[in-house]
Protein backbone atom coordinates (compact mmCIF):
# COMPACT_ATOMS: atom_id res chain seq x y z
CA UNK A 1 8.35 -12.08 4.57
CA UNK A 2 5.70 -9.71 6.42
CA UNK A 3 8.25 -10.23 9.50
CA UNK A 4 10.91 -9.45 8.12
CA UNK A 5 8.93 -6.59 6.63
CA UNK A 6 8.01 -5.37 9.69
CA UNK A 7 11.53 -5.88 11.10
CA UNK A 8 13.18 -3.29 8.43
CA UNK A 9 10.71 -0.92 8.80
CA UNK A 10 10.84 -0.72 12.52
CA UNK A 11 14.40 -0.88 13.27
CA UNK A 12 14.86 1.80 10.43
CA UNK A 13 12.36 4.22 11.83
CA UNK A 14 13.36 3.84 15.05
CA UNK A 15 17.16 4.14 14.53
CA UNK A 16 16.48 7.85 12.20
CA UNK A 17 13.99 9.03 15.05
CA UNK A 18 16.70 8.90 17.19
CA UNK A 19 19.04 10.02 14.98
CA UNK A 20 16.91 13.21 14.21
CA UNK A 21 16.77 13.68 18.46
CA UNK A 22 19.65 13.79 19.14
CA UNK A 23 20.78 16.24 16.04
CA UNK A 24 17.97 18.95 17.13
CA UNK A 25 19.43 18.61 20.71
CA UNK A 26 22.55 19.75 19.27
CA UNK A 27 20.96 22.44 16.74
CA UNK A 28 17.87 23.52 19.15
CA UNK A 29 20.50 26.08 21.30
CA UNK A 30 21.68 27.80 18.47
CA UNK A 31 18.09 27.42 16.65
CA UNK A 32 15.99 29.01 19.62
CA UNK A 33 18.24 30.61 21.84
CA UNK A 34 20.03 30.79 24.84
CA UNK A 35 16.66 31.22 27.02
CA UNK A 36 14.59 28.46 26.17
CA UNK A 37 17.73 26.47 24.74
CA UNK A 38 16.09 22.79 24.36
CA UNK A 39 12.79 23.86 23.22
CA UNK A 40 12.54 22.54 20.04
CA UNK A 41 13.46 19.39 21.35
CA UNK A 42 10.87 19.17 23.71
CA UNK A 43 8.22 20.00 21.91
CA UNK A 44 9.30 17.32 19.01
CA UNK A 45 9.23 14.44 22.06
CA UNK A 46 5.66 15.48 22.44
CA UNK A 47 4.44 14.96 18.86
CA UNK A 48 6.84 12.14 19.03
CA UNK A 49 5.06 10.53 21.63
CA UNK A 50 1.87 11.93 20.21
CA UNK A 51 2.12 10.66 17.02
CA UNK A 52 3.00 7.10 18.33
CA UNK A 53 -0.22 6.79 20.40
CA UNK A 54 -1.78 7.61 16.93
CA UNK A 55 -0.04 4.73 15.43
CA UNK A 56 -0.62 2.53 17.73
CA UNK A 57 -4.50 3.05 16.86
CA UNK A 58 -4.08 3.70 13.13
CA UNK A 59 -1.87 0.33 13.06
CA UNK A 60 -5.36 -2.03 14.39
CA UNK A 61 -7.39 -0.71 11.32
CA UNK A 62 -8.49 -3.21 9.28
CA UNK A 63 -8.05 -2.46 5.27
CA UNK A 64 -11.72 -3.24 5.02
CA UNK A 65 -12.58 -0.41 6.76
CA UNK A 66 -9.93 2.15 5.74
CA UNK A 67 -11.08 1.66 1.99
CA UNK A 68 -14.52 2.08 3.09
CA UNK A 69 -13.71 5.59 5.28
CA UNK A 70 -11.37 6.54 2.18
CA UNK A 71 -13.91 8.71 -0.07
CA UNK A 72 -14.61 10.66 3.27
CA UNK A 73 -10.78 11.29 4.04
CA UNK A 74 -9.80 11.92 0.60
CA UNK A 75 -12.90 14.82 0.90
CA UNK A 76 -11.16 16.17 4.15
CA UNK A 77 -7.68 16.32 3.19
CA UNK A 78 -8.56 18.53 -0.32
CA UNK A 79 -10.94 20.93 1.99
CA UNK A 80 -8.23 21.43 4.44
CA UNK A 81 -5.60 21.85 1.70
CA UNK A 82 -8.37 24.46 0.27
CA UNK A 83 -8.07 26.20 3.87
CA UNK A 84 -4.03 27.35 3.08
CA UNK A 85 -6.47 30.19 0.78
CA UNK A 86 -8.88 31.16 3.64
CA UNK A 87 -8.92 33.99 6.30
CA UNK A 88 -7.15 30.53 8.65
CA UNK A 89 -4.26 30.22 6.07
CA UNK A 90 -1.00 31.69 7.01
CA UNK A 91 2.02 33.01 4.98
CA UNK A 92 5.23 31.86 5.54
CA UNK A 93 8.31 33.27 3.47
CA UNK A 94 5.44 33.73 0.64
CA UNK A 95 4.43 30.27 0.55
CA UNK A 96 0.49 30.09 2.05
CA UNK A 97 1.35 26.23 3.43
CA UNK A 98 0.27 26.63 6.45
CA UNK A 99 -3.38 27.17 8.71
CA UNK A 100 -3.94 28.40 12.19
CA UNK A 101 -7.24 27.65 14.01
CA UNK A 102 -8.07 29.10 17.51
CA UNK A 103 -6.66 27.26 20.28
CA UNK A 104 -4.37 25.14 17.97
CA UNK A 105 -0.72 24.86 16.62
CA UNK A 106 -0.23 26.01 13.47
CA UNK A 107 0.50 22.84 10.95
CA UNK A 108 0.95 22.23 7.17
CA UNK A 109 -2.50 20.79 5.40
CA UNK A 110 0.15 19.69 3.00
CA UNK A 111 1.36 16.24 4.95
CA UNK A 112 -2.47 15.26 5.60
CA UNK A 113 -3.03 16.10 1.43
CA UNK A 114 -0.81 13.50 1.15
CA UNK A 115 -2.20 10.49 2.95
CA UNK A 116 -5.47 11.26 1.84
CA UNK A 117 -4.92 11.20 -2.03
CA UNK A 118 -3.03 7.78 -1.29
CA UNK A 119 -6.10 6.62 -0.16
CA UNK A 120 -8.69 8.06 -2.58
CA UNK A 121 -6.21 6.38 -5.13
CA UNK A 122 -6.59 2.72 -3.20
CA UNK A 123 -9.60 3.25 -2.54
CA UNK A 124 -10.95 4.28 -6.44
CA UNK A 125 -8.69 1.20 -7.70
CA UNK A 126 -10.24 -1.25 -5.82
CA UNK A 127 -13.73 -0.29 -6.63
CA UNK A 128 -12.61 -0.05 -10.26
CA UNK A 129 -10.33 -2.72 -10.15
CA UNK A 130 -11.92 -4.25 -13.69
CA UNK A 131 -11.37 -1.31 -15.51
CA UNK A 132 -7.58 -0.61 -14.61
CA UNK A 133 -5.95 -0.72 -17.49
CA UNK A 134 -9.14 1.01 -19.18
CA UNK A 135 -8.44 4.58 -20.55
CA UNK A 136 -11.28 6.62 -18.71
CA UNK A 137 -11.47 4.72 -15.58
CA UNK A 138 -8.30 3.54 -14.99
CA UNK A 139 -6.21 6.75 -16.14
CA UNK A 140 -8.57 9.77 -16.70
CA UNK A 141 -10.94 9.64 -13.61
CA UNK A 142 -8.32 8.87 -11.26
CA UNK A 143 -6.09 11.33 -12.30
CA UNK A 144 -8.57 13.93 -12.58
CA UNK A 145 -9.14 13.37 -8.94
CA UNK A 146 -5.48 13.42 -7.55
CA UNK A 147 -5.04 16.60 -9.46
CA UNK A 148 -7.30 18.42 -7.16
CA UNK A 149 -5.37 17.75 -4.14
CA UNK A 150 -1.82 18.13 -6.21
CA UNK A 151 -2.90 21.47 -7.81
CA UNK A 152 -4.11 23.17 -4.62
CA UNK A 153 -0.34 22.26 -2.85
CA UNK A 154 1.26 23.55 -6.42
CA UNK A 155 -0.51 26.98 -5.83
CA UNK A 156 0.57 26.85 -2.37
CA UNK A 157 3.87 27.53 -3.78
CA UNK A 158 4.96 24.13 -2.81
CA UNK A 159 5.93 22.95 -5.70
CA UNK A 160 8.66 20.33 -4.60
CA UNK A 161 5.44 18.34 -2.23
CA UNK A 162 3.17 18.77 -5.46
CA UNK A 163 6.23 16.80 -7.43
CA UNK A 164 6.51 14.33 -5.03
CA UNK A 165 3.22 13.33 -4.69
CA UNK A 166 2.44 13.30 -8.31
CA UNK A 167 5.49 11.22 -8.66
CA UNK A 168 3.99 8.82 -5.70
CA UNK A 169 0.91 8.40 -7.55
CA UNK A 170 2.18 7.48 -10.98
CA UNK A 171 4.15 4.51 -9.38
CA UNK A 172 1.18 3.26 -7.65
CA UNK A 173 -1.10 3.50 -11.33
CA UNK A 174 1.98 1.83 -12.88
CA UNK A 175 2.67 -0.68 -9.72
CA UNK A 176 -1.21 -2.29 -10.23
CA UNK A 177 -1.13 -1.79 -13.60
CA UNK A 178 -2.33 1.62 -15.88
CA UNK A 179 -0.76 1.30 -19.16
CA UNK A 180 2.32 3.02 -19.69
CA UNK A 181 0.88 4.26 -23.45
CA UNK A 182 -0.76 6.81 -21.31
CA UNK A 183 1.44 7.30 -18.62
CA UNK A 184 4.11 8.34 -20.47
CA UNK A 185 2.85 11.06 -22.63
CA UNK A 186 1.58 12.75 -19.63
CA UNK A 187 5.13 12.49 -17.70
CA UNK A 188 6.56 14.29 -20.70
CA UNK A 189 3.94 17.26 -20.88
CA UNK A 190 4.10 17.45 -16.90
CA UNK A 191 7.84 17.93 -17.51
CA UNK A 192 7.11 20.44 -20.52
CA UNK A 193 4.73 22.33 -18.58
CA UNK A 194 6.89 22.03 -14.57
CA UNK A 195 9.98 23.60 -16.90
CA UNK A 196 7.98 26.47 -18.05
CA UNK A 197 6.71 27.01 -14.76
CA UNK A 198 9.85 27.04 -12.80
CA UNK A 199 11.60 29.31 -15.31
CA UNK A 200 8.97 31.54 -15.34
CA UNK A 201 9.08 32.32 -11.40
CA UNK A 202 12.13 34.63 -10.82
CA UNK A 203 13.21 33.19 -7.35
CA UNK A 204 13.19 29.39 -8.85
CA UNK A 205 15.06 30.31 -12.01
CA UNK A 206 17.62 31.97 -10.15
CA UNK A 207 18.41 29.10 -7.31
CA UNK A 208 18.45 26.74 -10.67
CA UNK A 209 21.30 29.28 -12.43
CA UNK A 210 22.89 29.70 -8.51
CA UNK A 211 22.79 25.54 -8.19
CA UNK A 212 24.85 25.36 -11.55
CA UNK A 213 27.27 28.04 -10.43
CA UNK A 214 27.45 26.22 -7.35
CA UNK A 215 31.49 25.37 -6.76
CA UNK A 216 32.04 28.55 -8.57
CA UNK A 217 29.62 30.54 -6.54
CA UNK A 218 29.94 34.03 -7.92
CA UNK A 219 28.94 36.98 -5.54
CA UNK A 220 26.02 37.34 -7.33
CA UNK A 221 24.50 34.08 -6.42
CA UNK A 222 26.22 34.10 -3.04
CA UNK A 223 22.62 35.16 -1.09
CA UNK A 224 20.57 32.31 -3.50
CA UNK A 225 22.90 29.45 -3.03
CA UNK A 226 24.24 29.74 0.60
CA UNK A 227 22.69 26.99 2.00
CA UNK A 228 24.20 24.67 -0.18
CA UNK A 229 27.50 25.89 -0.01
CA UNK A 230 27.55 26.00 3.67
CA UNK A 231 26.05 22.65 3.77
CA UNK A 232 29.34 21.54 1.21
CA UNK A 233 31.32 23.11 3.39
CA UNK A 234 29.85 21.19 6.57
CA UNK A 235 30.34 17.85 5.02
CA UNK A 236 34.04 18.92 3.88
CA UNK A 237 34.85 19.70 7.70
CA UNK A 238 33.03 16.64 8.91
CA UNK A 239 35.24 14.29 7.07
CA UNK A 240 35.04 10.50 7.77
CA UNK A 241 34.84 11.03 11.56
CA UNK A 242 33.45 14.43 12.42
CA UNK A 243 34.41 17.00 14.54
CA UNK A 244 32.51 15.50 17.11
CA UNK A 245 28.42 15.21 18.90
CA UNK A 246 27.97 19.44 19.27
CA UNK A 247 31.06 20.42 17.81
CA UNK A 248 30.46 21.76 14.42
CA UNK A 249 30.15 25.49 13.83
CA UNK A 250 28.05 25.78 11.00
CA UNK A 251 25.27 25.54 12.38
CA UNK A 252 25.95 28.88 14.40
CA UNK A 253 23.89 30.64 12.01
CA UNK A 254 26.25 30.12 8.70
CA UNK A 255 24.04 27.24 7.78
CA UNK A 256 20.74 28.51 7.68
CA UNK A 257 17.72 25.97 8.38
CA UNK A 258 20.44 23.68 10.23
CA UNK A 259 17.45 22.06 12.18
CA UNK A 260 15.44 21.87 9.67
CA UNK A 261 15.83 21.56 5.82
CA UNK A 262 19.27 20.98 6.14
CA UNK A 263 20.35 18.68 9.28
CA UNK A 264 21.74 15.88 7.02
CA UNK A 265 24.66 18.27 6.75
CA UNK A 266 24.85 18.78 10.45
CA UNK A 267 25.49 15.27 10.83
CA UNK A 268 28.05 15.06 8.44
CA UNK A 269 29.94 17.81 10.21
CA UNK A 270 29.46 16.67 13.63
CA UNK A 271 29.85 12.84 13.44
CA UNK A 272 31.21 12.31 10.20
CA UNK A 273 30.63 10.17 6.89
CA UNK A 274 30.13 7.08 8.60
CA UNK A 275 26.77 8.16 9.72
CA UNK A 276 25.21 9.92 6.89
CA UNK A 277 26.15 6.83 5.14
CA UNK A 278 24.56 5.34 8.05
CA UNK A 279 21.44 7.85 7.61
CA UNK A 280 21.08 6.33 3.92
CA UNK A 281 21.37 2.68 4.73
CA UNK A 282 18.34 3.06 7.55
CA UNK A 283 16.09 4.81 4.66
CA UNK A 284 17.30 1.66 2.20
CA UNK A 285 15.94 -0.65 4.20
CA UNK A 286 12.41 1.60 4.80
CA UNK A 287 12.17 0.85 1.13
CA UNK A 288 12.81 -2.42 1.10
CA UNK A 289 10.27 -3.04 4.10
CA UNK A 290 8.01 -0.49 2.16
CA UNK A 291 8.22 -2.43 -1.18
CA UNK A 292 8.40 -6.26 0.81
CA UNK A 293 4.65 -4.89 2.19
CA UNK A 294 3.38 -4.18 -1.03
CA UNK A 295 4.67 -6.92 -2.81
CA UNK A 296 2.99 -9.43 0.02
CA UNK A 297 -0.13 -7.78 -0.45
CA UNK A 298 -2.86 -9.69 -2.48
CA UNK A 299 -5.39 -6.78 -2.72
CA UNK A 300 -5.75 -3.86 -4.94
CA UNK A 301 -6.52 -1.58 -2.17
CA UNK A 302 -2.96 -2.54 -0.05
CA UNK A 303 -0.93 -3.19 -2.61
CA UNK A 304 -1.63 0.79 -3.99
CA UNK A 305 -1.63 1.89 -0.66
CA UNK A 306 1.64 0.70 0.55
CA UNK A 307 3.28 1.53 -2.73
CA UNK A 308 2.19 4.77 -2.46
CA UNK A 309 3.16 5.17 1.14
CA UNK A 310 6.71 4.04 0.66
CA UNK A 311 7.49 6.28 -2.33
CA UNK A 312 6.01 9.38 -0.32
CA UNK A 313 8.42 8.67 2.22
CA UNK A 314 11.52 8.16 -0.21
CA UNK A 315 10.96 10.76 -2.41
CA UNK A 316 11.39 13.98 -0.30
CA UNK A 317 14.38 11.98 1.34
CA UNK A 318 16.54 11.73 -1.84
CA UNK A 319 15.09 15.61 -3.06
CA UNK A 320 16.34 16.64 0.46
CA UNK A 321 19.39 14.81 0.62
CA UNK A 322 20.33 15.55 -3.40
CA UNK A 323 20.17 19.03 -2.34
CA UNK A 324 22.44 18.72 0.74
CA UNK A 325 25.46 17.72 -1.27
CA UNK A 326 24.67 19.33 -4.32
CA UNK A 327 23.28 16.90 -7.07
CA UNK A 328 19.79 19.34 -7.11
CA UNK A 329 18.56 22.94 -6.66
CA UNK A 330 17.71 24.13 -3.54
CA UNK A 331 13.90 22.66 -2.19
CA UNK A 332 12.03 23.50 0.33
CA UNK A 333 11.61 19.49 1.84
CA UNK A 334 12.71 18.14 5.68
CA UNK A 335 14.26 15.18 6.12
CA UNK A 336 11.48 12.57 7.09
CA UNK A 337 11.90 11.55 10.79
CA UNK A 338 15.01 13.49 10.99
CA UNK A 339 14.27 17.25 10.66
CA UNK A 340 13.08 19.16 12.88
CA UNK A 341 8.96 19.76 11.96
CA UNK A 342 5.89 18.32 14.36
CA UNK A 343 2.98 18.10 11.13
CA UNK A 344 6.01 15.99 8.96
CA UNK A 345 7.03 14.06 11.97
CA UNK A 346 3.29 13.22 12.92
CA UNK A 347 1.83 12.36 9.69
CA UNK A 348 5.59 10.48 8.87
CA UNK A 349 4.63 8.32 11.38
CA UNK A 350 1.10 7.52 10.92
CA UNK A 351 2.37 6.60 7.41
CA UNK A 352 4.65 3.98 9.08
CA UNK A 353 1.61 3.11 10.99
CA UNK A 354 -0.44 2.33 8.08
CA UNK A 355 2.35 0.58 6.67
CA UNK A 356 2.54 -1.72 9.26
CA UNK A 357 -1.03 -1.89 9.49
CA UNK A 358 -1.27 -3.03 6.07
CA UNK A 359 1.74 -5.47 6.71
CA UNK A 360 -0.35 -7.08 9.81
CA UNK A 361 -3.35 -8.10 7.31
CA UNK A 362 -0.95 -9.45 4.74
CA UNK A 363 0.49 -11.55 8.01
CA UNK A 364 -2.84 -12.73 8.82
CA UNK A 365 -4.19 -13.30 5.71
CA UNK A 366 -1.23 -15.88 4.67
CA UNK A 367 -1.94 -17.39 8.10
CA UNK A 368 -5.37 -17.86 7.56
CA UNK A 369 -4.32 -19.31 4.06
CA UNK A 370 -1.55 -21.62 5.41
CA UNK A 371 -4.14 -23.13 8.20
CA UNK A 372 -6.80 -23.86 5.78
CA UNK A 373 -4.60 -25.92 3.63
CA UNK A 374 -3.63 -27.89 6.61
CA UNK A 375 -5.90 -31.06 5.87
CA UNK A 376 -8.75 -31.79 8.96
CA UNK A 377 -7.47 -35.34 10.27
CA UNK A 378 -9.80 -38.49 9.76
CA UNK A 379 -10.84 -39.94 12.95
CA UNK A 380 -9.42 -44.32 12.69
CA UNK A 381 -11.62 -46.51 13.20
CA UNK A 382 -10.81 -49.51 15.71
């Protein structure tokens, strides 16, 4: 099982890496311009290659000492969320998501919020693990302390990365085993409350109305739902086959984002159904690597972790590629290891890393098991 693990997750990865190359090769001209035409695509090879060093070394960490360095991580990751609100934060299309120190890129504190909760959340659970299905340590005090981290990306007008990762965590509290008598009441005032707050924000209330209006799309909702009717429209010329690797034309600025938010449809367009079908059977079988990982895993602390790992990967893939063809309102998340984005590409991978990491001490650990029940031979005497 932890090869075969292993095997999906890899393979996967690797194949929508790729896959998310060679796309932004055939976006980057129209993205960046005729001067500096494959720009984007060099400097996403860099993190690329960056980020897999950083794997490499993230994937020989033992669990023992992750949970131990958790507290401390968990701590860094909510101050540099906390950041997005200093003199270092920047705004971006009135979102403050991003920070910008001297002498650095700029990046999103956002993707390293994430990791970090997952492991504050491990970590807390298997310190704790006696009092799981307890009401103040297993559900209040945990969840008082992932909604520090989820709060400060909600106020970062992030909303649909706030969603996620609350969604990630309630799997991994119901995966090891918090009571659904309290998970459930607080799904449905989360849902109360996220409704009220959505409606109440004009530019989210209208992209809901435009998404509902969306085959109809009236003039007045023509500016709020564009994307998604381009990217309909892209999908619709693509057909089963495509119109061909750097032949489709909405990207030449009718599909805005085409790198970005929206390349699923770009690959529609360009190389047809096959391989957005294609797209969705490589991100299947991260799940089913994803899930095979934490269902191997005998620990509190691994099994949480790669639960929550997994989901965090899945869930802004089926938010971004819902909103591609239509089936949700327009959201602000790339496509993991596909879009372009160096801080999503970077931390995507060091999530695979972990993973794998976690996957490699399951490995050993039934190893160790299988050898020790091997019985030690008795010497025959003559």
């Amino acid at each position: 099982m932890p090869r075969l693990a292993a095997s999906l997750i890899i393979i996967s990865v690797g194949l929508l890496v790729a896959m998310g190359m060679v796309m932004l090769a055939s976006t980057s001209y129209w993205a960046n311009g005729i001067e500096q035409p494959h720009l984007l695509v060099t400097k996403q090879s860099r993190i690329m290659f960056a980020s897999i060093a950083m794997g490499i070394v993230i994937y020989y960490l033992k669990p023992d000492f992750l949970r131990k360095m958790a507290p401390w991580i968990f701590v860094f990751g909510a101050v540099m969320l906390a950041l997005c609100y200093s003199p270092v934060g920047r705004d971006v299309n009135g979102a403050w998501r991003w920070v910008k120190f001297p002498g650095l890129p700029q990046f999103q504190p956002s993707e390293i919020g994430k990791i970090s909760t997952l492991l504050g959340l491990a970590a807390y659970y298997a310190r704790c693990a006696t009092g799981i299905q307890s009401f103040w340590k297993g559900f209040v005090i945990p969840g008082a302390l992932i909604a520090v981290p989820i709060l400060l990306i909600l106020f970062e007008k992030d909303m649909d990365t706030a969603f996620a990762l609350s969604v990630a965590c309630g799997m991994v509290m119901f995966c090891i085993g918090v009571r659904l008598l309290y998970i459930v009441p607080v799904i449905v005032i989360a849902g109360i409350v996220g409704h009220s707050f959505v409606m109440s924000d004009e530019t989210r209330s209208k992209r809901i109305v435009a998404w509902q209006h969306l085959e109809e799309n009236p003039k007045e909702f023509q500016d709020t739902n564009r994307q998604q009717w381009r990217s309909l429209l892209a999908f619709g010329n693509g057909g089963p086959e495509g119109v061909g690797l750097g032949n489709g034309v909405e990207k030449h600025g009718y599909l805005p984002e085409a790198h970005t938010d929206f390349i699923y449809p770009v690959i529609g367009e360009e190389l047809g159904l096959y391989y957005t079908l294609g797209v969705l059977l490589c991100y299947v079988a991260l799940a089913m690597g994803g899930f095979l990982v934490a269902l191997n895993a005998t620990e509190v602390f691994t099994r949480a972790l790669a639960m929550g790992l997994t989901m965090m990967l899945l869930l802004p893939t089926m938010i971004n590629i819902g909103v591609t063809v239509g089936l949700l309102p327009n959201a602000g998340l790339p496509l993991p290891f596909v879009s372009y984005g160096g801080t999503n590409l970077m931390f995507s991978l060091c999530s695979v890393a972990l993973l794998l990491g976690v996957n490699r001490a399951n490995q050993l650990q039934a190893r160790d098991e299988s050898e020790a029940m091997i019985p030690t031979p008795i010497p025959m005497k003559l």
